[in-house]
Protein backbone atom coordinates (compact mmCIF):
# COMPACT_ATOMS: atom_id res chain seq x y z
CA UNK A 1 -1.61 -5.86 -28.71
CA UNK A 2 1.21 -6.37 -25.80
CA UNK A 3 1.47 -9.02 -23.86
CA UNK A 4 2.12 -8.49 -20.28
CA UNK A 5 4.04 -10.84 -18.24
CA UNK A 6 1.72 -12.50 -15.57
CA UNK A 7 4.23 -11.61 -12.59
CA UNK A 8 3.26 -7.77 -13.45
CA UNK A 9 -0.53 -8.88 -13.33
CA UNK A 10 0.15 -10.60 -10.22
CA UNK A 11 1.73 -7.98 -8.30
CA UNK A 12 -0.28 -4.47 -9.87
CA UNK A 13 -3.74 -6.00 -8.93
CA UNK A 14 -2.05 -7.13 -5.44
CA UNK A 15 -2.36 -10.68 -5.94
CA UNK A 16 -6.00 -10.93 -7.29
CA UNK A 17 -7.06 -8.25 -4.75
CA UNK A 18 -7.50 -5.61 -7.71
CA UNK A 19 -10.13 -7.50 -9.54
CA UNK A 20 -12.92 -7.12 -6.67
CA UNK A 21 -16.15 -5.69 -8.04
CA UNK A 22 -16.63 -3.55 -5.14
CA UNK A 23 -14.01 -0.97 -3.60
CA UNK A 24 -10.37 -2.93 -5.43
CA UNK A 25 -8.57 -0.17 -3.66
CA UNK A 26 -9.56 -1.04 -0.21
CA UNK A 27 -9.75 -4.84 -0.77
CA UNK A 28 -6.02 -4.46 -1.41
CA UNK A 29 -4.85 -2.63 1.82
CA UNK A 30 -7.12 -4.89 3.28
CA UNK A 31 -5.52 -7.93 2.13
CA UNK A 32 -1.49 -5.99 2.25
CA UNK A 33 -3.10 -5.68 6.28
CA UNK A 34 -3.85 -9.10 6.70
CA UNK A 35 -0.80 -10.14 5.39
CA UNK A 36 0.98 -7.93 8.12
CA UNK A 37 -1.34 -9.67 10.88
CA UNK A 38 -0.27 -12.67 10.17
CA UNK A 39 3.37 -11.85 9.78
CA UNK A 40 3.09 -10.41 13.17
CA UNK A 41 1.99 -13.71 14.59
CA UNK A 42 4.92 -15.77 13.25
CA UNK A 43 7.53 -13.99 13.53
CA UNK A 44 9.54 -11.76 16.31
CA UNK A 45 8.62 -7.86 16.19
CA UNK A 46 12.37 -7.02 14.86
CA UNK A 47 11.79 -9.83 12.06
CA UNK A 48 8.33 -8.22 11.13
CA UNK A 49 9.82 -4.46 11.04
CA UNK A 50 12.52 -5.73 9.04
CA UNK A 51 9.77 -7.67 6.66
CA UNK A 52 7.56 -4.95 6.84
CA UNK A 53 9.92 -2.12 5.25
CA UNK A 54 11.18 -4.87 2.80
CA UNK A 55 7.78 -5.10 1.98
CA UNK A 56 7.56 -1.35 0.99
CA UNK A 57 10.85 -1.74 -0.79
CA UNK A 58 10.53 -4.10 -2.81
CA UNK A 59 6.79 -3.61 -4.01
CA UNK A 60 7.81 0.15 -4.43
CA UNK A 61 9.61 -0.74 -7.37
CA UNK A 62 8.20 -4.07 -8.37
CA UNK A 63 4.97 -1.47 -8.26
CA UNK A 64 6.68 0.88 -10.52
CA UNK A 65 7.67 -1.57 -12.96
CA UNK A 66 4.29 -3.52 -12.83
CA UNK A 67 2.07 -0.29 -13.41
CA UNK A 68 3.90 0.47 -16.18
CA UNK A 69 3.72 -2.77 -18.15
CA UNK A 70 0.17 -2.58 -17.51
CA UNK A 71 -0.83 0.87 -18.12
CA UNK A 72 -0.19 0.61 -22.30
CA UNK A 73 -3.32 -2.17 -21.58
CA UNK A 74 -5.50 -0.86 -18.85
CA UNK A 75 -4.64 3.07 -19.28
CA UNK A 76 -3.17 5.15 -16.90
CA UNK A 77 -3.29 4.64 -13.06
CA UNK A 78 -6.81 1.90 -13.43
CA UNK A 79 -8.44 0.92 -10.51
CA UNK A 80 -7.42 -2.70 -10.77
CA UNK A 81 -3.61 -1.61 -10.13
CA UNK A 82 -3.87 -1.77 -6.26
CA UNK A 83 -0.09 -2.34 -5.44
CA UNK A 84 0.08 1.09 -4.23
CA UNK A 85 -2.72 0.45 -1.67
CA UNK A 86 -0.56 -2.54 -0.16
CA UNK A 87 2.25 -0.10 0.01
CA UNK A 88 0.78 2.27 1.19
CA UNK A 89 -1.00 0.65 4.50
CA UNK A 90 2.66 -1.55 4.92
CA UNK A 91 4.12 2.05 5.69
CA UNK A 92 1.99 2.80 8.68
CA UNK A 93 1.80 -0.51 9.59
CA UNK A 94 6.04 0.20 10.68
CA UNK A 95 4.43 1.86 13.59
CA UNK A 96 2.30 -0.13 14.66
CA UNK A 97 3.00 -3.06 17.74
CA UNK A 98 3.32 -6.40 16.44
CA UNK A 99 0.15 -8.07 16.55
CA UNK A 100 -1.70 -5.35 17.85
CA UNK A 101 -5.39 -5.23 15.74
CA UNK A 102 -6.04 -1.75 17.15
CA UNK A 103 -3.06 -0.16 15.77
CA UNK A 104 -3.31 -2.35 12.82
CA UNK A 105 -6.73 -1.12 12.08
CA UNK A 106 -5.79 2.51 12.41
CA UNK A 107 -2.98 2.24 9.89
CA UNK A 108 -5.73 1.12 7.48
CA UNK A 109 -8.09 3.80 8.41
CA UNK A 110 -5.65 6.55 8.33
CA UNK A 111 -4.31 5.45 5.04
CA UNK A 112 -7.46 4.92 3.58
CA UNK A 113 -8.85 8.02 4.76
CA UNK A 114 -5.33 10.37 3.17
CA UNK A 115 -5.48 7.74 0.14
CA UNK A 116 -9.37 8.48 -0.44
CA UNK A 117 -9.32 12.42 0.00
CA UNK A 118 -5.67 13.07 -0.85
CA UNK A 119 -5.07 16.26 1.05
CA UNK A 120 -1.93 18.23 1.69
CA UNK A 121 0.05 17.39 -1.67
CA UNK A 122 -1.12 13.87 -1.92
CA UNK A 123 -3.28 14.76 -5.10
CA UNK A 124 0.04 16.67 -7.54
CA UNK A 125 1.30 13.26 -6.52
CA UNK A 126 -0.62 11.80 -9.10
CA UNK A 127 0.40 14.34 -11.98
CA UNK A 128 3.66 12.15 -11.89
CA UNK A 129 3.95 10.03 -14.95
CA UNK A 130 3.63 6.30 -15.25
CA UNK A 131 4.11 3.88 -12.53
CA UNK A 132 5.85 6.67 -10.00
CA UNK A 133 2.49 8.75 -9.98
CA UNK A 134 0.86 5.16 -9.79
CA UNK A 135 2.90 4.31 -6.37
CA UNK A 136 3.62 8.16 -4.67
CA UNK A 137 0.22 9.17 -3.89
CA UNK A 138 -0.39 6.15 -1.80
CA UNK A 139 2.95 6.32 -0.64
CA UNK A 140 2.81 10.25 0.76
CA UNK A 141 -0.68 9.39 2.25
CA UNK A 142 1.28 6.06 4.31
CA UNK A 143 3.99 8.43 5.57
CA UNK A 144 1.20 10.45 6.93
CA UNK A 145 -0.51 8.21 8.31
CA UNK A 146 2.73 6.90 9.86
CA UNK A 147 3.54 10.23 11.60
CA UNK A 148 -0.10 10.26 12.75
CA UNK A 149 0.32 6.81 13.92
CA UNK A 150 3.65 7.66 16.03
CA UNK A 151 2.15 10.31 17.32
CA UNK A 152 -0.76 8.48 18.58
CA UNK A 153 1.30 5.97 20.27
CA UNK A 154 3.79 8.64 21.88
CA UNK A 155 0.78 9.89 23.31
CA UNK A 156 -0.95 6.97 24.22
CA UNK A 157 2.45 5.60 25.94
């Protein structure tokens, strides 16, 4: 059997946040969220849009590579793989006011809610092959959520 690197454990199951018995999916936007909270608290809103689409970068493709190294071990797109989850809130999360737990919450709703019933497109996403199908569901359901998210706040004010 292949052995897998432990970086590419490390970042598919989102530091850890993969292996939770109950609802891995959600327990890693949840933790990719928190991580954004507390960003937002230490550093300047520019720094923490900056960070934040670095964030999506460079898991995006450390997501890629990571699901596949792990998918000739766990099979294709497993539920411990949760990478694309952390992605996938981060990309909403660019619309959201620094520090603001309100918006910050509604990323995470809105992406869970597109990631969970994958409507308009979000589901051929995942006939993609390897690690790309892995990350481009989750990261179609974060650009809607993103527009939904703009839109809320150019309507709020």
């Amino acid at each position: 059997m292949k052995r897998v690197p432990l970086i590419h454990i490390i970042i598919a199951t989102g530091f850890g946040s993969g292996f939770s018995p109950f609802a891995p999916g959600t327990a890693g936007a949840l933790l990719a969220t928190l991580i954004w909270l507390a960003l937002s608290c230490a550093v300047s809103p520019t720094l923490l849009l900056i960070i934040t689409a670095l964030l999506v970068g460079i898991f995006t493709i450390a997501g890629i590579r990571s699901a596949n190294a792990v998918e000739p071990i766990w099979g294709e797109d497993p539920s411990r793989v949760v990478v694309d989850e952390m992605v996938g809130v981060w990309i909403p999360l660019l619309a959201a006011p620094a520090g603001n737990l309100w918006y910050a919450l509604a990323a995470f709703a809105l992406f869970r809610l597109f990631d969970i019933f994958k409507p308009l497109g979000i589901r051929k996403m995942e006939n993609l092959k390897g690690g790309v199908g892995v990350m481009m569901d989750d990261i179609l359901a974060g650009i809607y959520s993103l527009i939904l998210l703009i839109g809320a706040r150019w309507l709020i004010g």
